[in-house]
C-alpha atoms as a PDB file:
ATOM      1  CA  UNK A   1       0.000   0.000   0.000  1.00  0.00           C
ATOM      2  CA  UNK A   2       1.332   3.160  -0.927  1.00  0.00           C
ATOM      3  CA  UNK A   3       2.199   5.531   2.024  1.00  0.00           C
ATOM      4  CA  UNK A   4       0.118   8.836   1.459  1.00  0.00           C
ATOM      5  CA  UNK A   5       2.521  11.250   3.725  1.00  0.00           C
ATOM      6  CA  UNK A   6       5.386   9.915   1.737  1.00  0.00           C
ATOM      7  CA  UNK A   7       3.678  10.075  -2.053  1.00  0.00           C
ATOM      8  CA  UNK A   8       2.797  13.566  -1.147  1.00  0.00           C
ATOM      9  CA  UNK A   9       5.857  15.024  -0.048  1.00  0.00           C
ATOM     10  CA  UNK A  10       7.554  13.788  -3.123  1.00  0.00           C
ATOM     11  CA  UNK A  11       4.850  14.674  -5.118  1.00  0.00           C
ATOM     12  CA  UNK A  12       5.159  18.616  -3.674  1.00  0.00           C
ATOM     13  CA  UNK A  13       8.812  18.356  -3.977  1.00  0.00           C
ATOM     14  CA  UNK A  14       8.731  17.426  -7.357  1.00  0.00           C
ATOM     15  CA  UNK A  15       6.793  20.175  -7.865  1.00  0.00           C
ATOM     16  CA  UNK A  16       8.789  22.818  -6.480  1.00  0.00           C
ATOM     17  CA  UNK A  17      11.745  21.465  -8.194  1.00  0.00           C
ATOM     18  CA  UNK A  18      10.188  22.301 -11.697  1.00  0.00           C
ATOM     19  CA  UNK A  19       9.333  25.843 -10.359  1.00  0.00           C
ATOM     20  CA  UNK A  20      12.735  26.216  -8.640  1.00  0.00           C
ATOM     21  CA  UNK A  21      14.394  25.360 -11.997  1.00  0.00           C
ATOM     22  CA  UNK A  22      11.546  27.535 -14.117  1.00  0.00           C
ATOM     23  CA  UNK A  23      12.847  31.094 -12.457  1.00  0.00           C
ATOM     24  CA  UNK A  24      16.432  29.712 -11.319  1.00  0.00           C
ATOM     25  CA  UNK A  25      18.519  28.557 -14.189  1.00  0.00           C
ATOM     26  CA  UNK A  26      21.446  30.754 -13.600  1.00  0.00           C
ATOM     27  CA  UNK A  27      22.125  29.425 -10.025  1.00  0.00           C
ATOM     28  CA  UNK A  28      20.601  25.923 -11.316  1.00  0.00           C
ATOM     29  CA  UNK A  29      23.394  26.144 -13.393  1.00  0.00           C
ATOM     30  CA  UNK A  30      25.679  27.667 -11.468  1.00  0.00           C
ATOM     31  CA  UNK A  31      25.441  25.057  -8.404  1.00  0.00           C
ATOM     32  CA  UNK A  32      25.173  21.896 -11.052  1.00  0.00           C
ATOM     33  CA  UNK A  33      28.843  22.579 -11.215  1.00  0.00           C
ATOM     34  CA  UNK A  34      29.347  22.570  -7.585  1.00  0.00           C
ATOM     35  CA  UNK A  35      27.784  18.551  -7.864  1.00  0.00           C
ATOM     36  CA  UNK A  36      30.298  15.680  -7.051  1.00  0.00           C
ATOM     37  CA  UNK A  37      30.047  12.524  -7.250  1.00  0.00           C
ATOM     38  CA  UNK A  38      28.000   9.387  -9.158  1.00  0.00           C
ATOM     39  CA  UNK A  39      24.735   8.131 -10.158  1.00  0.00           C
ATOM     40  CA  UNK A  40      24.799   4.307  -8.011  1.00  0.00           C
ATOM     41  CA  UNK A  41      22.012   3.642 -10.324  1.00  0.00           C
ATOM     42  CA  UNK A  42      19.815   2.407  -7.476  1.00  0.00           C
ATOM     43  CA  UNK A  43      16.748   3.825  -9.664  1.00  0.00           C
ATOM     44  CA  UNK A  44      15.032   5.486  -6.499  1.00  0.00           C
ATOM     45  CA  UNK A  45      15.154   9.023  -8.186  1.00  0.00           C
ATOM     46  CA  UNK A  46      12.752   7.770 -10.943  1.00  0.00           C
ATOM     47  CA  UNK A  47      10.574   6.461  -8.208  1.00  0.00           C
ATOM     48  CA  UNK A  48      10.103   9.356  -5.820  1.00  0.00           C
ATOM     49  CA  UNK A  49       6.066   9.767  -5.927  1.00  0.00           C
ATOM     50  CA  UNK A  50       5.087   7.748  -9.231  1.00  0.00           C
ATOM     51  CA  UNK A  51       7.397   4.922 -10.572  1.00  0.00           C
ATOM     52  CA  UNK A  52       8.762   6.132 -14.289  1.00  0.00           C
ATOM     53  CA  UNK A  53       7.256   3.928 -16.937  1.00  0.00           C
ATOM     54  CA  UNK A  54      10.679   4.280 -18.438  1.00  0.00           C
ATOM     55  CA  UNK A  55      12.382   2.442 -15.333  1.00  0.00           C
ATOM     56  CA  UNK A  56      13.469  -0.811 -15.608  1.00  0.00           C
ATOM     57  CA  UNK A  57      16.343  -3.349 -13.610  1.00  0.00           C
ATOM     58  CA  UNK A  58      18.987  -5.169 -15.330  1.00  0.00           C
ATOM     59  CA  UNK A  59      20.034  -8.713 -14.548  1.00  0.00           C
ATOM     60  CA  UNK A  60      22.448  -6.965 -11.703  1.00  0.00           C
ATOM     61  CA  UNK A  61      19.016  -5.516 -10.324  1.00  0.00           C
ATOM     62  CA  UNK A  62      20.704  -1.749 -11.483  1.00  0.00           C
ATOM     63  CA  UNK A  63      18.459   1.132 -12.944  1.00  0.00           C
ATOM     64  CA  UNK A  64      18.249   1.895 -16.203  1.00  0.00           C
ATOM     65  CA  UNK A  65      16.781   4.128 -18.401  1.00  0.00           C
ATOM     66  CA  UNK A  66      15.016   3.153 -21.260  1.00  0.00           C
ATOM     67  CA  UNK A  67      15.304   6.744 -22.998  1.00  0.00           C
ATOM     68  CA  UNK A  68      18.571   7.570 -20.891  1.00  0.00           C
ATOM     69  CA  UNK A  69      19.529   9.278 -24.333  1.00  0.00           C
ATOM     70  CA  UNK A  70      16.386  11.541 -24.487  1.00  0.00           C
ATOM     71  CA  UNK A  71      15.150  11.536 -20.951  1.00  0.00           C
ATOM     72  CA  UNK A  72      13.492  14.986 -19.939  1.00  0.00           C
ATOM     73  CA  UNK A  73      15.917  17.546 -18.838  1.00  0.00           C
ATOM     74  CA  UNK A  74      14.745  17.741 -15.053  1.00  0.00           C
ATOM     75  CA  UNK A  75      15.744  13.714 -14.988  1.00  0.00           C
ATOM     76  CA  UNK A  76      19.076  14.597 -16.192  1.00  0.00           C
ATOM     77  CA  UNK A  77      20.317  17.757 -14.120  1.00  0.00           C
ATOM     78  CA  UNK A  78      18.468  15.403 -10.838  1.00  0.00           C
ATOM     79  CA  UNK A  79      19.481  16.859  -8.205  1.00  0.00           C
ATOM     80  CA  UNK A  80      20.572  20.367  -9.321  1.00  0.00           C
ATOM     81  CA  UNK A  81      21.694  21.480  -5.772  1.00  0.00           C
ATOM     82  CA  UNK A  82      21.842  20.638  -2.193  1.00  0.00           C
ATOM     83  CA  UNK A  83      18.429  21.217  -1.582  1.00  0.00           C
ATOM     84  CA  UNK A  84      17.009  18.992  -4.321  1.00  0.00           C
ATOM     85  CA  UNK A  85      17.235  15.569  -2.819  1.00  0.00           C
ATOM     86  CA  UNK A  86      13.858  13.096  -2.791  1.00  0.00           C
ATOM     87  CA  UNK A  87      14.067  13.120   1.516  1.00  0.00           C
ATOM     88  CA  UNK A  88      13.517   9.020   1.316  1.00  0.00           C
ATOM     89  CA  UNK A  89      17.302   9.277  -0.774  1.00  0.00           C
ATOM     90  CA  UNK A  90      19.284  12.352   0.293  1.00  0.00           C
ATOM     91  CA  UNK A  91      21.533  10.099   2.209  1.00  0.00           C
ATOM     92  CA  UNK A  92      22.165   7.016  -0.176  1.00  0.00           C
ATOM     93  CA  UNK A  93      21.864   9.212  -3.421  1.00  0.00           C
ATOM     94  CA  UNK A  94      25.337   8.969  -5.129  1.00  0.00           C
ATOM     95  CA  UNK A  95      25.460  12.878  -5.578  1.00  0.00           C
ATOM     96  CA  UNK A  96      26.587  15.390  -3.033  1.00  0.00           C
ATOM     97  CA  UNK A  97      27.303  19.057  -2.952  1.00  0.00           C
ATOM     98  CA  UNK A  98      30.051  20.853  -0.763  1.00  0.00           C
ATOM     99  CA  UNK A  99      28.487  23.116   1.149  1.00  0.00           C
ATOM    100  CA  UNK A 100      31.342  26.098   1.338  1.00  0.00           C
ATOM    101  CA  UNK A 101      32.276  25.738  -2.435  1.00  0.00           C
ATOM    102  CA  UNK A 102      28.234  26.231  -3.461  1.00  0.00           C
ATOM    103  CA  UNK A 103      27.986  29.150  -0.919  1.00  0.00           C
ATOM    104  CA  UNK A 104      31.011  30.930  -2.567  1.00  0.00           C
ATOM    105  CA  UNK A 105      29.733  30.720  -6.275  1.00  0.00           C
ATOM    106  CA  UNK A 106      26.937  33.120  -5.932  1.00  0.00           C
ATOM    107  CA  UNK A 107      29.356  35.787  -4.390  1.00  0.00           C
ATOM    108  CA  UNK A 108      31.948  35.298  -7.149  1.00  0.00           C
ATOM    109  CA  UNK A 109      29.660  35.682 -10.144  1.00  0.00           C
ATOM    110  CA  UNK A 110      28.350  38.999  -8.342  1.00  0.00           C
ATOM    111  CA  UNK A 111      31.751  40.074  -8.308  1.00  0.00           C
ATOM    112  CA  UNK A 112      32.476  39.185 -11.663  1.00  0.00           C
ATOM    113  CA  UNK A 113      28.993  40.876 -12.898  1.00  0.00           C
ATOM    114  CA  UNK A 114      30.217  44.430 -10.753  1.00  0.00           C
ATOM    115  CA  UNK A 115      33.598  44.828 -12.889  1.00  0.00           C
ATOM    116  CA  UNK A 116      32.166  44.036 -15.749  1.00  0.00           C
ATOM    117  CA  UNK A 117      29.384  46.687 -15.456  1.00  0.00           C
ATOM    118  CA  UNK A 118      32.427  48.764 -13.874  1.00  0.00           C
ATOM    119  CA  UNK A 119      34.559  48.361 -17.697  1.00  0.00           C
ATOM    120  CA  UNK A 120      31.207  49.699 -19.606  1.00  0.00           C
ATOM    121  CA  UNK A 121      30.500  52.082 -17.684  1.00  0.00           C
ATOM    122  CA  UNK A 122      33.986  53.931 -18.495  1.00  0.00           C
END
């Protein structure tokens, strides 16, 4: 039986992950460079509210894609910072983020954005 608190939280964070992305692409962007580490192919991703119809196991019982090549951009860029884990995964997900380095990106673009605007203004 599926678990209604859990279907519902993933459902809402899938959700705000599509908005998030919608009026954030620069710092979706920005912090998908900050991501380390590996997909373990554990397939739990494509399972967060709704199984993907697309999901199947091979003989090793890993996840695979059956459109990996053409899967929808938010399944490729998952999870675009260190806010965007599933909660059910965010600690056996294969992805991480370093806190400090994402923190310090923000700044450093601003920085670069303020001498730029500083050259045309002369």
């Amino acid at each position: 039986m599926l678990n209604l608190s859990f279907f519902f939280s993933s459902l809402s964070h899938q959700i705000w992950r599509r908005f998030y992305h919608f009026f954030n692409k620069e710092k979706v962007t920005i912090s998908l460079k900050e991501r380390r580490g590996d997909c373990k192919r554990c397939g739990q991703c494509c399972q967060a509210s709704i199984r993907c119809p697309k999901l199947l196991y091979d003989e090793n019982n890993l996840a695979m894609c059956m459109i990996h090549d053409r899967r929808p951009g938010m399944c490729k860029i998952y999870p675009f910072n260190s806010k965007d884990f599933f909660s059910h995964i965010k600690d056996s997900c294969g992805f991480f983020y370093n806190p400090e380095a994402v923190k310090s990106v923000p700044s450093t673009i601003l920085r670069m954005k303020n001498t730029q605007s500083a050259y045309t203004r002369q």
